[in-house]
C-alpha atoms as a PDB file:
ATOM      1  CA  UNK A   1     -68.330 -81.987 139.408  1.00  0.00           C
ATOM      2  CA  UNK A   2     -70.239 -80.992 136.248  1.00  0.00           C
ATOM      3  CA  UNK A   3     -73.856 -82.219 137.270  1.00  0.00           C
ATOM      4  CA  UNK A   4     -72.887 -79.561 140.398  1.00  0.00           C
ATOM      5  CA  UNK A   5     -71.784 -76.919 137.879  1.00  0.00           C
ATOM      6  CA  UNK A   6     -74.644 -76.853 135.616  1.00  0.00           C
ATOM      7  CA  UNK A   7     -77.292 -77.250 138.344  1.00  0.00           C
ATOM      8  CA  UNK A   8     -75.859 -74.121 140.144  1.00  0.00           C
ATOM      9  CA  UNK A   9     -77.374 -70.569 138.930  1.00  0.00           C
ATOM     10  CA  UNK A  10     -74.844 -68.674 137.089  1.00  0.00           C
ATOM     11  CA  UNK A  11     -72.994 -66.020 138.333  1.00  0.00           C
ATOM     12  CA  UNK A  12     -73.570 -63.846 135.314  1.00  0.00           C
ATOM     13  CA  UNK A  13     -74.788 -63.993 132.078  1.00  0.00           C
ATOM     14  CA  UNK A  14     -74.139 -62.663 129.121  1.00  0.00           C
ATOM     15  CA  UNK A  15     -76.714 -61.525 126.563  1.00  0.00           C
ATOM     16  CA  UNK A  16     -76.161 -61.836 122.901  1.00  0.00           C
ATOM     17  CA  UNK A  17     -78.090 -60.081 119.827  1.00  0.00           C
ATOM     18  CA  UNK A  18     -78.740 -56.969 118.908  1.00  0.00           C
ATOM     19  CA  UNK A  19     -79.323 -54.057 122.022  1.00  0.00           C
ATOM     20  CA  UNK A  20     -79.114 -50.583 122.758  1.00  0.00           C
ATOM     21  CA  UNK A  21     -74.814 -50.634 122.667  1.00  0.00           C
ATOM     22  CA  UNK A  22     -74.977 -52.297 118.785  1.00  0.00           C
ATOM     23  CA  UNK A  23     -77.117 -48.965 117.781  1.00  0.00           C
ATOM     24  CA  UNK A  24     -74.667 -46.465 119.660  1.00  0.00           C
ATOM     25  CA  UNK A  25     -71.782 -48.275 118.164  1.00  0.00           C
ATOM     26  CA  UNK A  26     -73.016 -47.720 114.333  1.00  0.00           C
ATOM     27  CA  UNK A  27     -74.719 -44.517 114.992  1.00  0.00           C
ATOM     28  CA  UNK A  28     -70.579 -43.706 116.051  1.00  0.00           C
ATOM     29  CA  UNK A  29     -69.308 -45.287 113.142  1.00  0.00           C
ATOM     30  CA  UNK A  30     -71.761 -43.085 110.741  1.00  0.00           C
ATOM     31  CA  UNK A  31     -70.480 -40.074 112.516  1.00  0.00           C
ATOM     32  CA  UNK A  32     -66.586 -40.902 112.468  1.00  0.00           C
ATOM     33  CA  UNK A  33     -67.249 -41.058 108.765  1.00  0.00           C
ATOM     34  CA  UNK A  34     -68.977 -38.051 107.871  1.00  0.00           C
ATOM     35  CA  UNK A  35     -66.473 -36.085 110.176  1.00  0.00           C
ATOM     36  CA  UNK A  36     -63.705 -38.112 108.738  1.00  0.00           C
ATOM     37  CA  UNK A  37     -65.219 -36.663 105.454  1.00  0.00           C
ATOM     38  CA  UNK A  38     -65.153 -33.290 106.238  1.00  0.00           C
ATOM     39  CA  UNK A  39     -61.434 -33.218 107.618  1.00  0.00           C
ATOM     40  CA  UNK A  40     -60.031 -34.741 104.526  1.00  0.00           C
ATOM     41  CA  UNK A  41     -61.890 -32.235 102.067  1.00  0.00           C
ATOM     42  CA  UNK A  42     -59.737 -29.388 104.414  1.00  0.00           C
ATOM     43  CA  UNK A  43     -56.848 -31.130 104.823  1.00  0.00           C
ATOM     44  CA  UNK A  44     -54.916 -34.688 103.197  1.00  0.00           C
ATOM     45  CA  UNK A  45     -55.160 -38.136 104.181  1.00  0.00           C
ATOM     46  CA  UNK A  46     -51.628 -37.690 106.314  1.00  0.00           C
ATOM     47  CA  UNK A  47     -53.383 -35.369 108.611  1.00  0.00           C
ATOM     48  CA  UNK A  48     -56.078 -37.594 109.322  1.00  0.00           C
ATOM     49  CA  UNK A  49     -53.655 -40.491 110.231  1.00  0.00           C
ATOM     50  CA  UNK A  50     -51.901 -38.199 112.672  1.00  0.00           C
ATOM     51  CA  UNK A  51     -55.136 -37.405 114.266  1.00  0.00           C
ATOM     52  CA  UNK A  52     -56.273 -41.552 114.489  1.00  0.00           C
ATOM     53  CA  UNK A  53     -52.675 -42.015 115.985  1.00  0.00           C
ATOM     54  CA  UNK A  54     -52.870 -39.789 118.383  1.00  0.00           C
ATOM     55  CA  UNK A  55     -56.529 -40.442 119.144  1.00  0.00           C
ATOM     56  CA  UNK A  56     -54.948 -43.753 119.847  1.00  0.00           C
ATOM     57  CA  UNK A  57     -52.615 -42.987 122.634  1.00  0.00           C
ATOM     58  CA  UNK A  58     -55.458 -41.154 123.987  1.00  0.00           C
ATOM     59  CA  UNK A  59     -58.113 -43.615 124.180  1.00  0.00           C
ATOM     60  CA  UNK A  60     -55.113 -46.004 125.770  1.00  0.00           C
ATOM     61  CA  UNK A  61     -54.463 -43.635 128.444  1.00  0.00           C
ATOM     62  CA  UNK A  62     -57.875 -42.766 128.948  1.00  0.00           C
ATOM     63  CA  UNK A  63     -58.884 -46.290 129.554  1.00  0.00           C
ATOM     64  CA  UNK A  64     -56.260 -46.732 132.242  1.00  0.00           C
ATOM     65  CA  UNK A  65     -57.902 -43.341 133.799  1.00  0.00           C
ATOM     66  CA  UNK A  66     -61.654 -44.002 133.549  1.00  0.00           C
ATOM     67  CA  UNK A  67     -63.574 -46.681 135.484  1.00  0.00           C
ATOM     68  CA  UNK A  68     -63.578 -49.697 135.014  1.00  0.00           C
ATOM     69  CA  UNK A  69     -59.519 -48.912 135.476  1.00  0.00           C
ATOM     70  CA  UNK A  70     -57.366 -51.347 134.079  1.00  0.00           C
ATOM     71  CA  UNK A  71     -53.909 -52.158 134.883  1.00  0.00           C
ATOM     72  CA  UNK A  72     -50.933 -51.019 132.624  1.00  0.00           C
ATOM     73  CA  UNK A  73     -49.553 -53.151 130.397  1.00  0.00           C
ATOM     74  CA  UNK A  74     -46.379 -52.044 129.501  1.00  0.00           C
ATOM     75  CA  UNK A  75     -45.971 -54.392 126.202  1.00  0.00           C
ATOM     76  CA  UNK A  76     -49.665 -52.302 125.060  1.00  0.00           C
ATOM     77  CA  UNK A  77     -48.228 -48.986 125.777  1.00  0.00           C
ATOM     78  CA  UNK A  78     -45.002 -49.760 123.920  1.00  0.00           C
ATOM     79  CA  UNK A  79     -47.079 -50.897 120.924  1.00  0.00           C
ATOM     80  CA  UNK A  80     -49.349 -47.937 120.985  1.00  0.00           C
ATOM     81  CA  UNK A  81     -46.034 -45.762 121.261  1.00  0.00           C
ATOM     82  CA  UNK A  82     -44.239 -47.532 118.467  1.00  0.00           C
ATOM     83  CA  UNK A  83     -47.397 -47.448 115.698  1.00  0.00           C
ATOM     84  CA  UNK A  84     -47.392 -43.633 116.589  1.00  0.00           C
ATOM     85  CA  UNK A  85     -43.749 -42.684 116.157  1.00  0.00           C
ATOM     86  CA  UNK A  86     -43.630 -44.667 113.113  1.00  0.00           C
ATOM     87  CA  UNK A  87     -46.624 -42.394 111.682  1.00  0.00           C
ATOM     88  CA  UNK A  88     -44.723 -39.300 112.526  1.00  0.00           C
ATOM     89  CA  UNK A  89     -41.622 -40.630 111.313  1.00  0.00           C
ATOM     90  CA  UNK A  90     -43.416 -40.608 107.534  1.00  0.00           C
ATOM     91  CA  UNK A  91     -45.219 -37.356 108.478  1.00  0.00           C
ATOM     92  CA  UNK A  92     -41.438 -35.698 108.886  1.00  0.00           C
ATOM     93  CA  UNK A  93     -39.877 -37.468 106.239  1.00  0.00           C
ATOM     94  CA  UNK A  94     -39.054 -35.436 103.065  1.00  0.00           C
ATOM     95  CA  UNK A  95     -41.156 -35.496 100.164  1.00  0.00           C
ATOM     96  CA  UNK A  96     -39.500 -37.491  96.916  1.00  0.00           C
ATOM     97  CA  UNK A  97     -38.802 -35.199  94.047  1.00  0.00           C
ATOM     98  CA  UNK A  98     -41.368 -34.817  90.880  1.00  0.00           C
ATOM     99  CA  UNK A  99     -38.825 -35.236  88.657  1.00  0.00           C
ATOM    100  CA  UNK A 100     -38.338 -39.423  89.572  1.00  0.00           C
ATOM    101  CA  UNK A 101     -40.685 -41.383  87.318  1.00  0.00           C
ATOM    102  CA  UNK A 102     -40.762 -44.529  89.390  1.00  0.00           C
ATOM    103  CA  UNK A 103     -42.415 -46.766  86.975  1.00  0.00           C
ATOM    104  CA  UNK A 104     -40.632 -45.677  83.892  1.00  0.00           C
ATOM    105  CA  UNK A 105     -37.413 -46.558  86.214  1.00  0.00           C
ATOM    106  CA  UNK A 106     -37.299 -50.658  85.705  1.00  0.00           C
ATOM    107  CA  UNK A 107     -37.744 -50.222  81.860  1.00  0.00           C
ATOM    108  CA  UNK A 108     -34.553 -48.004  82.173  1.00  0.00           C
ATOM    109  CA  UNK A 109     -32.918 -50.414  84.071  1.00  0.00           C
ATOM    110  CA  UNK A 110     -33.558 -53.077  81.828  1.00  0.00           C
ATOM    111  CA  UNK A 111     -33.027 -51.031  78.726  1.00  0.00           C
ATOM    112  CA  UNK A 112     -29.610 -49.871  79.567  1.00  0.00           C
ATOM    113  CA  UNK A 113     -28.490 -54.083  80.867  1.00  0.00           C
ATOM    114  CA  UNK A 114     -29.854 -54.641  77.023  1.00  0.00           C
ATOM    115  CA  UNK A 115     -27.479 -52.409  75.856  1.00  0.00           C
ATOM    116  CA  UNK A 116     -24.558 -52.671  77.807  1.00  0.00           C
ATOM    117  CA  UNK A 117     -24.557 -56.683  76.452  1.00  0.00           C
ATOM    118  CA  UNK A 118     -25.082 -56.099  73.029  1.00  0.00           C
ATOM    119  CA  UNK A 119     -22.264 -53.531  73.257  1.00  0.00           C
ATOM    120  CA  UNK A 120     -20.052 -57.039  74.657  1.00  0.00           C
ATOM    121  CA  UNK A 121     -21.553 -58.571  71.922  1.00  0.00           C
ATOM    122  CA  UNK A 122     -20.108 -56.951  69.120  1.00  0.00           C
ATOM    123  CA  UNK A 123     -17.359 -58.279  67.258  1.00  0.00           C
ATOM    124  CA  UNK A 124     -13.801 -56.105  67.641  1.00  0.00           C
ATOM    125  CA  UNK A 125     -11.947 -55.475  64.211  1.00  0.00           C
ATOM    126  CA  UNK A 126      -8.064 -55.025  64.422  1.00  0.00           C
ATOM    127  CA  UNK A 127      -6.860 -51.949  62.508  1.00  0.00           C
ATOM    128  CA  UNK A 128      -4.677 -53.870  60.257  1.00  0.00           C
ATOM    129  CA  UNK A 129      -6.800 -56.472  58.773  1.00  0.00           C
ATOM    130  CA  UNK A 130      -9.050 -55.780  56.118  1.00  0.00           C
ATOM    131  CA  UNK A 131     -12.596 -57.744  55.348  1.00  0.00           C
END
């Protein structure tokens, strides 16, 4: 079985290292940066996740369009579809008000529990006794 496996010429093989697809690949990633870049000094960060979301569905459906085809996956799409509602979900969602100090907010917290036990604490006089 394996001397007849290993004797036989492959069917395909596949080359590793460095090639002409490694160079187009980072020569892409330089250029999603510098765009990236540009976006973000005209708009915020929010905007840019909206576009990578949607560039997301895009490229899924694409791939399912454009040779080699590939079959649909229904569990893919729903994850795709789920990842981008929940990034328009925080783009719709109101923004908090200026006015909340979040980190001052424990201190409070445990500044007004200090307080409400040392008010406990404190010994209670009758009216009628005298010290």
């Amino acid at each position: 079985g394996f001397e007849r496996c290993r004797l036989s010429t492959p069917v395909d093989t596949i080359e590793q290292g460095y090639d002409h697809r490694t160079l187009v690949l980072v020569f892409f990633y330089a250029y999603r940066e510098a765009a990236l870049n540009v976006v973000l000094r005209a708009f915020d960060a929010l905007v840019k996740n909206l576009v990578n979301s949607s560039a997301t569905v895009a490229v899924f459906f694409l791939s399912l369009l454009i040779p080699p085809q590939k079959e649909f996956n229904a569990a893919k799409c729903g994850l795709v579809i789920v990842v981008v509602l929940q990034i328009q979900q925080y783009a719709s969602a109101p923004k908090p008000e200026d006015s909340c100090d979040l980190l001052a907010t424990p201190a409070r917290a445990a500044n007004s529990l200090c307080e409400s036990f040392a008010e406990e604490e404190q010994p209670t006089t009758s009216r009628g006794s005298t010290q």
